[in-house]
C-alpha atoms as a PDB file:
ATOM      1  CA  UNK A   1      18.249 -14.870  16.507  1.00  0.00           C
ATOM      2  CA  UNK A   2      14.754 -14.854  15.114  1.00  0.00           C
ATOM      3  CA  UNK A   3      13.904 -11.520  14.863  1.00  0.00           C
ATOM      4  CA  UNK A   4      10.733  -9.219  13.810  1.00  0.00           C
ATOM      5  CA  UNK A   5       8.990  -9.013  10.024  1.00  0.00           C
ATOM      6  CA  UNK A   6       8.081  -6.266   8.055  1.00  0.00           C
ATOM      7  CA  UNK A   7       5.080  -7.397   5.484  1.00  0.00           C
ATOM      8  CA  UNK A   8       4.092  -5.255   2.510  1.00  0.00           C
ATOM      9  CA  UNK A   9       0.394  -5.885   1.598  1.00  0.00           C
ATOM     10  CA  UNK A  10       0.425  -5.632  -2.413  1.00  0.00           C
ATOM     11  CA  UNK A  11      -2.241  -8.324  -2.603  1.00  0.00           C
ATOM     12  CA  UNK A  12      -4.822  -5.596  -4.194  1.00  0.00           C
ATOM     13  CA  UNK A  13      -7.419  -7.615  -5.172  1.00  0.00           C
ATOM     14  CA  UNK A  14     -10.627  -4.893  -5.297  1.00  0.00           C
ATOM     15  CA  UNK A  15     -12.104  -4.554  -8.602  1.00  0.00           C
ATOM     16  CA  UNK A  16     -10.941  -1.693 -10.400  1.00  0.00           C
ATOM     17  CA  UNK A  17      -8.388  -0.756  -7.867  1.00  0.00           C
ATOM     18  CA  UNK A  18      -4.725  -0.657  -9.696  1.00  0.00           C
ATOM     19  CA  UNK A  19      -3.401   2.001  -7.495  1.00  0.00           C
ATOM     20  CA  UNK A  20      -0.904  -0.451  -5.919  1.00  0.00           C
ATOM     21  CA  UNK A  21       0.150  -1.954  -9.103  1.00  0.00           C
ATOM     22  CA  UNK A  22       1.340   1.444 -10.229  1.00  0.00           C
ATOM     23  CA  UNK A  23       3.883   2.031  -7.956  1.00  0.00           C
ATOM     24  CA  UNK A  24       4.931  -1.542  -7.835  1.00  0.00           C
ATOM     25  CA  UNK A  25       5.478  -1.250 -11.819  1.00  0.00           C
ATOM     26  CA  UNK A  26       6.712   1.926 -11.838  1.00  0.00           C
ATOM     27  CA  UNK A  27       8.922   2.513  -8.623  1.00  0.00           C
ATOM     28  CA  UNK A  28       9.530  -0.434  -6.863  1.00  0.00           C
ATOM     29  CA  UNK A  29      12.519   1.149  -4.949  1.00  0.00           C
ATOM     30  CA  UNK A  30      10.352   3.793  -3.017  1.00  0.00           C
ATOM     31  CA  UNK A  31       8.509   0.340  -1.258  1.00  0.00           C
ATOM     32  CA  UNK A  32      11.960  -1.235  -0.311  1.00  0.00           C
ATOM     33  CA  UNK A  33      13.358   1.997   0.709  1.00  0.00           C
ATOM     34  CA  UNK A  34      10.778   2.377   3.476  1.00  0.00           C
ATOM     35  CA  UNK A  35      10.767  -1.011   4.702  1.00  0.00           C
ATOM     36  CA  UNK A  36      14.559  -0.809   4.921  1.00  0.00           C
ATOM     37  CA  UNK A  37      14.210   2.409   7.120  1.00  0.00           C
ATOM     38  CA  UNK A  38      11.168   0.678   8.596  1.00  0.00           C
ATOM     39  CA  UNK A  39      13.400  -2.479  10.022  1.00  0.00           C
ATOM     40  CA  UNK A  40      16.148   0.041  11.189  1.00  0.00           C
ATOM     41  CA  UNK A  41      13.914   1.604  13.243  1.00  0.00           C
ATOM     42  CA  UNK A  42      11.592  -1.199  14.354  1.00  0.00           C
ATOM     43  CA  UNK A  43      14.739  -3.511  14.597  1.00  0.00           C
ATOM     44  CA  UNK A  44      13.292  -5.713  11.893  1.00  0.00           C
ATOM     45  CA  UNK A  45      15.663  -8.789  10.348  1.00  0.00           C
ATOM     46  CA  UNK A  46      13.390 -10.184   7.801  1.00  0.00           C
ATOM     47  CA  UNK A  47      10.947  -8.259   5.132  1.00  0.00           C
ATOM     48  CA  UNK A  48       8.340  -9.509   2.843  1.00  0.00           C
ATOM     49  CA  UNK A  49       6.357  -8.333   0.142  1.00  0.00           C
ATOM     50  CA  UNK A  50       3.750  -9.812  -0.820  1.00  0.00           C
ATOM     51  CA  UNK A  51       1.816  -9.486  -4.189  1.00  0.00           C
ATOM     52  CA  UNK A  52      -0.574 -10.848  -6.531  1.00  0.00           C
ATOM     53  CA  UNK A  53       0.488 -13.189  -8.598  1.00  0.00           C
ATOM     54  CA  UNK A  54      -1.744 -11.798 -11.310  1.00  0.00           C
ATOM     55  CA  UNK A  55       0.304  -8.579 -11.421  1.00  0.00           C
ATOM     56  CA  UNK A  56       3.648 -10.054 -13.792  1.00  0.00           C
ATOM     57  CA  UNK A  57       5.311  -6.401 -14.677  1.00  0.00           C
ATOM     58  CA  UNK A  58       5.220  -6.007 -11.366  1.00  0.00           C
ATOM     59  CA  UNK A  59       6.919  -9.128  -9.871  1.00  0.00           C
ATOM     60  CA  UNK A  60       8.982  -8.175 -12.698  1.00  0.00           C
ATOM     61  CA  UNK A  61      10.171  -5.072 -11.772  1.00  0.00           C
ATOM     62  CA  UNK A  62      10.527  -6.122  -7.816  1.00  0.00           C
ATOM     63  CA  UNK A  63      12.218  -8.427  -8.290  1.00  0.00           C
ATOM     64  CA  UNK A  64      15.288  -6.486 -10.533  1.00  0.00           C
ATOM     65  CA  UNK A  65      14.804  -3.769  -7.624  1.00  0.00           C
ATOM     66  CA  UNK A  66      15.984  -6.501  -5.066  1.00  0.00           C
ATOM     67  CA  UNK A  67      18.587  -7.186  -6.797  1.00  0.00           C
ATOM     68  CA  UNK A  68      20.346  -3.941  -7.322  1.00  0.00           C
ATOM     69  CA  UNK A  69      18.987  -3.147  -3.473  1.00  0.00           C
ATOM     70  CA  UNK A  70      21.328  -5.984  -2.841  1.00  0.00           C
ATOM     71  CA  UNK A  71      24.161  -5.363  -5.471  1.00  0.00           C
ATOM     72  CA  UNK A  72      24.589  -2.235  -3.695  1.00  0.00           C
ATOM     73  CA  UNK A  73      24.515  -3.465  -0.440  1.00  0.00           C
ATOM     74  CA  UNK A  74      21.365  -1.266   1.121  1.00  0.00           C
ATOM     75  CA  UNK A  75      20.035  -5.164   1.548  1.00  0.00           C
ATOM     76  CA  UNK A  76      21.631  -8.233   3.128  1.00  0.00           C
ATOM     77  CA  UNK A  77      23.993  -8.863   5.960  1.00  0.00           C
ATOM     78  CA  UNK A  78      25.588  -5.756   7.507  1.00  0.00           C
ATOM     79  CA  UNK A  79      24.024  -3.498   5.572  1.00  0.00           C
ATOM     80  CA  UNK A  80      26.500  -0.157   4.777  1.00  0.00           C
ATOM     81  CA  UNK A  81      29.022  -1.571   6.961  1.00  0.00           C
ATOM     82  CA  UNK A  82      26.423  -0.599  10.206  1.00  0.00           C
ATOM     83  CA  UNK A  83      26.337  -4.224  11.250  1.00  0.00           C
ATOM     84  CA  UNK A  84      22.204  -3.638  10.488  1.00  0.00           C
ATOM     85  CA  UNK A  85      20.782  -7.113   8.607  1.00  0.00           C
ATOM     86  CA  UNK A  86      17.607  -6.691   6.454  1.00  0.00           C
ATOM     87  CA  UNK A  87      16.291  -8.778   3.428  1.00  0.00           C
ATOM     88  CA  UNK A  88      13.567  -8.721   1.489  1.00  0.00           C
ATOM     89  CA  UNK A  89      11.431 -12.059  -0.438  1.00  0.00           C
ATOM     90  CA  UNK A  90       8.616 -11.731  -2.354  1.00  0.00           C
ATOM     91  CA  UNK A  91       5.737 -14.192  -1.607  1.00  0.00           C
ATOM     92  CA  UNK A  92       3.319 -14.418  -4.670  1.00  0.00           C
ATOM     93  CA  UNK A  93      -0.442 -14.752  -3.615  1.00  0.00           C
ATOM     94  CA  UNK A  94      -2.812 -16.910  -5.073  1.00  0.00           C
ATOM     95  CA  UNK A  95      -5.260 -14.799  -6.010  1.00  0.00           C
ATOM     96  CA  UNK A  96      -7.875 -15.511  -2.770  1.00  0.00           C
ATOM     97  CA  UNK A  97      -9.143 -12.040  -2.313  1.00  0.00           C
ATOM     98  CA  UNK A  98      -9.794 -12.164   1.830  1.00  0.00           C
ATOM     99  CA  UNK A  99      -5.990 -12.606   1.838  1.00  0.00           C
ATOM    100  CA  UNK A 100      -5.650  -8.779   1.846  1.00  0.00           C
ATOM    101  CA  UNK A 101      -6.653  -9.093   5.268  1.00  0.00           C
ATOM    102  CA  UNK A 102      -3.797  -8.769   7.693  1.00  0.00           C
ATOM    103  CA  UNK A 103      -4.210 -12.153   9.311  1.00  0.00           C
ATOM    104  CA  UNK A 104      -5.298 -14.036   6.215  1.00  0.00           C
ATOM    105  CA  UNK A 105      -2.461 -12.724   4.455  1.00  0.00           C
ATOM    106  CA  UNK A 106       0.234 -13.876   7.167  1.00  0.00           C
ATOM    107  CA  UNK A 107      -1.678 -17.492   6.860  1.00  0.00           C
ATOM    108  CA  UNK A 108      -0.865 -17.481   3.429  1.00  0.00           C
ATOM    109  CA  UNK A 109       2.831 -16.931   3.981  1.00  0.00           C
ATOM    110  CA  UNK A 110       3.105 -19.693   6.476  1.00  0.00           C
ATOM    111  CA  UNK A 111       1.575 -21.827   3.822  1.00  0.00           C
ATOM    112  CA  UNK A 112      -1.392 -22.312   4.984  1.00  0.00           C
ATOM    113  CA  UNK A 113      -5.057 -21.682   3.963  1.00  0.00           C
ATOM    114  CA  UNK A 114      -5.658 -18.066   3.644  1.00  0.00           C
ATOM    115  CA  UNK A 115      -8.343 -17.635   6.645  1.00  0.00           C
ATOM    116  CA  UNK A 116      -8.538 -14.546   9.085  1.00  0.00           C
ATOM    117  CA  UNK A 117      -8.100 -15.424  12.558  1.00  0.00           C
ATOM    118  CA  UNK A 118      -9.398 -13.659  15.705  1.00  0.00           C
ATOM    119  CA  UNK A 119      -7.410 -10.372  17.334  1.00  0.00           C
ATOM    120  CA  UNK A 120      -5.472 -10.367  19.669  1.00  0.00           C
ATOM    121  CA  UNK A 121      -3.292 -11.590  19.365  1.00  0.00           C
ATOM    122  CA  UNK A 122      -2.448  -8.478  16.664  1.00  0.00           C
ATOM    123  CA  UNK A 123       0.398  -9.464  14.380  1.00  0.00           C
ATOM    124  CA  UNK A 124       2.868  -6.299  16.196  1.00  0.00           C
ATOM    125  CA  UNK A 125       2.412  -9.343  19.190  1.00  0.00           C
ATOM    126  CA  UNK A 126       2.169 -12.882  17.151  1.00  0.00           C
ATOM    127  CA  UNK A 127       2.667 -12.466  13.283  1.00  0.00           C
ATOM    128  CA  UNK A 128       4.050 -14.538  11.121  1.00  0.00           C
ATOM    129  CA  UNK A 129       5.721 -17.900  12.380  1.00  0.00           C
ATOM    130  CA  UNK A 130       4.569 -16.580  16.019  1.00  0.00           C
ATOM    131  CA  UNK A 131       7.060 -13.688  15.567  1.00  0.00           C
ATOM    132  CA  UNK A 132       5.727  -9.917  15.681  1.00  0.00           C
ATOM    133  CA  UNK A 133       4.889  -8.336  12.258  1.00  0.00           C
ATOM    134  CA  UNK A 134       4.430  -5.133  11.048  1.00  0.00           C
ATOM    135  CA  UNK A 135       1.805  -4.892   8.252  1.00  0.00           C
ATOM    136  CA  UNK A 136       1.714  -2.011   6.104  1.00  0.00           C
ATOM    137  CA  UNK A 137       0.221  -1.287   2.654  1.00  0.00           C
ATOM    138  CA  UNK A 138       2.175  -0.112  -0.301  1.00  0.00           C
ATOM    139  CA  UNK A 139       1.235   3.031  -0.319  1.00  0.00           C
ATOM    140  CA  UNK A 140       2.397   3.665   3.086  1.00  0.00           C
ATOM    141  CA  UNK A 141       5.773   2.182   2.496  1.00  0.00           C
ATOM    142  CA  UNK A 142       6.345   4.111  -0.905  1.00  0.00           C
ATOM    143  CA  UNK A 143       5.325   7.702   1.640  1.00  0.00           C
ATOM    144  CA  UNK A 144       8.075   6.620   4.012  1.00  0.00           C
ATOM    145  CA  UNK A 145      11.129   8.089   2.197  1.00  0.00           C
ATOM    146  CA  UNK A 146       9.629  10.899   0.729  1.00  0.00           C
ATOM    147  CA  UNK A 147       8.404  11.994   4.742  1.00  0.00           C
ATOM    148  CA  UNK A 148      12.151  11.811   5.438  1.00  0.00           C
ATOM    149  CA  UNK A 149      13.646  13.575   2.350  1.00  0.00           C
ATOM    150  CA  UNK A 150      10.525  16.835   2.736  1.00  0.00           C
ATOM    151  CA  UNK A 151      10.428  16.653   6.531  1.00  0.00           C
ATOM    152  CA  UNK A 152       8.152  15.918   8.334  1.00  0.00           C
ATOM    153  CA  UNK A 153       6.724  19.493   8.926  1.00  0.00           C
ATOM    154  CA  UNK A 154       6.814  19.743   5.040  1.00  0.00           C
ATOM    155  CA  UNK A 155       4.791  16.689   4.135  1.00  0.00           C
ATOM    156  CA  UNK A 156       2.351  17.515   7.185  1.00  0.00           C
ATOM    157  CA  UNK A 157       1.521  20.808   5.556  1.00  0.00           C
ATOM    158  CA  UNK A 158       0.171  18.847   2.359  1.00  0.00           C
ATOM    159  CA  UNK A 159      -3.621  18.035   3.082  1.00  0.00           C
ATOM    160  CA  UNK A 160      -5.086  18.773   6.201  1.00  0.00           C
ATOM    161  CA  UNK A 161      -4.388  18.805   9.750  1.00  0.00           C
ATOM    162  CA  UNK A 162      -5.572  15.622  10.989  1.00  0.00           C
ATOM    163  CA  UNK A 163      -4.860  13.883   7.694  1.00  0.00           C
ATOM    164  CA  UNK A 164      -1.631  15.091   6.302  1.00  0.00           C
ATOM    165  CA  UNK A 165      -0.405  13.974   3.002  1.00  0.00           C
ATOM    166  CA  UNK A 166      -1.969  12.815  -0.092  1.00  0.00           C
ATOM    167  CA  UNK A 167      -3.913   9.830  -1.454  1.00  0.00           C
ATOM    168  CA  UNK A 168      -3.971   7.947  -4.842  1.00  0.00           C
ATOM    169  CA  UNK A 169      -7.975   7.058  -6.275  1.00  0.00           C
ATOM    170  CA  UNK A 170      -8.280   4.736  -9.607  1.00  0.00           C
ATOM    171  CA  UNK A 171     -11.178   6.494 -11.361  1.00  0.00           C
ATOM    172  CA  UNK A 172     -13.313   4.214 -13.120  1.00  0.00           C
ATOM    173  CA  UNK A 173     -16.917   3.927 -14.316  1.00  0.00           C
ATOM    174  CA  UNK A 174     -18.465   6.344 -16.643  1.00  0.00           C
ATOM    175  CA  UNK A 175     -16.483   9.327 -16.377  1.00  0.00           C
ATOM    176  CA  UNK A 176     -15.019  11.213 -18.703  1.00  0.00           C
ATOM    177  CA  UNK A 177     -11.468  11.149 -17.444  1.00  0.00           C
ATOM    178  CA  UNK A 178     -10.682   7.485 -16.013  1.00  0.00           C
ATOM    179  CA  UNK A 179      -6.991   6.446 -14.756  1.00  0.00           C
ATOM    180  CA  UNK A 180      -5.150   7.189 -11.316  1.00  0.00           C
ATOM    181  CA  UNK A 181      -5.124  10.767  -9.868  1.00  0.00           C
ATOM    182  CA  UNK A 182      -2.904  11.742  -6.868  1.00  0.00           C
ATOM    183  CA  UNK A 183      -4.614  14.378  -4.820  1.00  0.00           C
ATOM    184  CA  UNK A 184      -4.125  15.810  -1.431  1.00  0.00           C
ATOM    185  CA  UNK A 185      -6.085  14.554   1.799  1.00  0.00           C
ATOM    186  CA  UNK A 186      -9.205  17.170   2.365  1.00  0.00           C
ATOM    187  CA  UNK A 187     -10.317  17.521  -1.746  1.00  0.00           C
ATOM    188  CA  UNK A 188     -13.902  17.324  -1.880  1.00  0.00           C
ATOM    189  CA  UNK A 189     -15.465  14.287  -4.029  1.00  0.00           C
ATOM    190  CA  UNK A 190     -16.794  16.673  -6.205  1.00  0.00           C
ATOM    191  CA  UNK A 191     -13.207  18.029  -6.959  1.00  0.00           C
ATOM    192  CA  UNK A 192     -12.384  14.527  -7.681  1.00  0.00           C
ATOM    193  CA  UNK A 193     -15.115  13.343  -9.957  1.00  0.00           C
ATOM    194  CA  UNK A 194     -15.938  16.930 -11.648  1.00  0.00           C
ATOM    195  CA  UNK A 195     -12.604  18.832 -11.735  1.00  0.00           C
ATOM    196  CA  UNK A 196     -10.789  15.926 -12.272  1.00  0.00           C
ATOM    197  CA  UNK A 197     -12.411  12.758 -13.459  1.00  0.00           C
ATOM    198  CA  UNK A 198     -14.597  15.713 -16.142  1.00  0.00           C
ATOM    199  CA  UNK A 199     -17.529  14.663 -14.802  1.00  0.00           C
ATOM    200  CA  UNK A 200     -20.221  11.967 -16.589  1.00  0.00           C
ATOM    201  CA  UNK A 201     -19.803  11.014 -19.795  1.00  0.00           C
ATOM    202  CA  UNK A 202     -22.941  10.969 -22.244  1.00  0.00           C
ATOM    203  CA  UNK A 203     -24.336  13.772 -19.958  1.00  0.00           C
ATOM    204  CA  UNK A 204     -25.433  11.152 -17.858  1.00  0.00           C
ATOM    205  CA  UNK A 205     -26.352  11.993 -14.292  1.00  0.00           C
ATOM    206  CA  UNK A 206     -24.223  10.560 -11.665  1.00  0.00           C
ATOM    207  CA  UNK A 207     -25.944   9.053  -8.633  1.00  0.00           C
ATOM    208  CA  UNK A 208     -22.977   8.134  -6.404  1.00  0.00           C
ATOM    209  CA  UNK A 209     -19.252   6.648  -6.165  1.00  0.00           C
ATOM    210  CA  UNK A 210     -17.859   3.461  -4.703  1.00  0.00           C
ATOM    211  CA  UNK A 211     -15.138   4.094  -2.319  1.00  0.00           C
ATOM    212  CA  UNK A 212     -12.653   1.364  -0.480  1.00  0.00           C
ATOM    213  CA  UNK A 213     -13.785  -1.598  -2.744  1.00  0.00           C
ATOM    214  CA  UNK A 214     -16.373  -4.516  -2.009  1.00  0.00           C
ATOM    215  CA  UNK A 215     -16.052  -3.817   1.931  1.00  0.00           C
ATOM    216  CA  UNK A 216     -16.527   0.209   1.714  1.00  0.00           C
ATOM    217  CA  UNK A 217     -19.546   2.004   0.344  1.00  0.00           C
ATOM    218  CA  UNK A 218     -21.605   4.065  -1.611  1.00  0.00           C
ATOM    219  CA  UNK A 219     -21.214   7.571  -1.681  1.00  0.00           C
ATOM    220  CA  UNK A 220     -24.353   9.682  -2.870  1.00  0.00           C
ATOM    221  CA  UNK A 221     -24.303  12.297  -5.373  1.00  0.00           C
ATOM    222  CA  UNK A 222     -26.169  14.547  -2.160  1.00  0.00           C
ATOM    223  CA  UNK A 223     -22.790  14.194  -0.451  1.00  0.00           C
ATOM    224  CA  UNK A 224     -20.453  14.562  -2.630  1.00  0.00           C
ATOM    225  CA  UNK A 225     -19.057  17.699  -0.585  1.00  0.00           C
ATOM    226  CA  UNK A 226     -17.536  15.381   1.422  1.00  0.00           C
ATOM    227  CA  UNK A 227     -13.706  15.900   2.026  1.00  0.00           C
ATOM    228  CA  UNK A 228     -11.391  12.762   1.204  1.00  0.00           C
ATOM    229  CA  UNK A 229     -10.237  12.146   4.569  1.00  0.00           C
ATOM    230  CA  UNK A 230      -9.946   9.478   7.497  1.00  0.00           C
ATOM    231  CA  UNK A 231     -12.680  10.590   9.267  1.00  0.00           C
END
């Protein structure tokens, strides 16, 4: 029976964005453990992440975490002895950066050249060979287990009402403290880039951040009291 896909979107491909690659380096298991809870409770058969080929360590690392994901049986054909069938196969991408759009992205499995397409059909209808496909990023997969193992009331009570939880920024640029920071949904940008990030280095002034890559924008230093949410 052909059944539903589950996609993981690892193909991070804005400059100075390397939030995905740390988690895919350093805990690949927290990304297969939510898709395999995902597909139990979406009734998903087939799962696919897929990443840049430019990140190595990380294919690396995936790719022993499928393994022993499958050496102890939490991957495969009756799965646990529950008669529940997931697998996972990692598709590598070839570095075309619109392919971390949903539609390009499924192109690219199929083989095909990595072009968006119009919606609808969304992929939840008509995904990947025609089939429905859920498409989540990795950070969202990686939060999946540890919602289950606080609770859900828990993890809601981390950030803010609306936007429970917490997100992951790469600082860059001409700060004094670059790298990834963790920080819960609702921190002011100044928080961010002051408290954290220690502010300009050189006692240069700072005029404004980049947020959400190429397609987001620029933040001005007049607004940096804006809270890191959704909205």
């Amino acid at each position: 029976v052909r059944g539903k896909f589950l996609v993981c979107n690892a193909d991070e491909g804005d400059p100075g964005a390397y939030m995905d690659r740390s988690v895919l380096e350093g805990n690949p298991h927290s990304i297969i453990e939510g898709m395999i809870i995902g597909a139990y409770g979406t009734g998903a058969t087939e799962g696919i992440i897929y990443v840049r080929n430019e990140y190595p360590l990380a294919i690396k690392h995936l790719n022993i975490a499928l393994r022993q994901a499958r050496e102890f049986g939490f991957l495969g054909e009756n799965i646990l002895g529950t008669g529940f069938c997931f697998d996972i196969n990692l598709v590598k991408g070839a570095g075309a950066f619109v392919c971390g759009e949903e539609t390009a992205l499924i192109r690219s499995i199929e083989g095909k050249m990595g072009e968006p397409r119009q919606r609808p059909p969304f992929p939840i209808q008509k995904g990947v060979d025609g089939r429905p496909t859920a498409i989540n990023n990795v950070e969202t997969w990686a939060n999946i287990p540890l919602i289950f193992s606080l609770g859900a009331e828990e993890f809601s009570n981390i950030g803010t009402k609306d936007n429970s939880g917490t997100k992951i920024f790469s600082l860059v640029g001409k700060i004094k403290n670059t790298g990834l920071v963790e920080v819960p949904m609702g921190m002011a940008i100044k928080e961010i880039v002051y408290d954290i990030g220690g502010g300009p280095v050189d006692k240069a002034k700072i005029k404004a951040v980049q947020t959400g890559g190429p397609s987001g924008g620029c933040i001005p230093a007049q607004r940096f009291d804006l809270s890191i949410d959704y909205d």
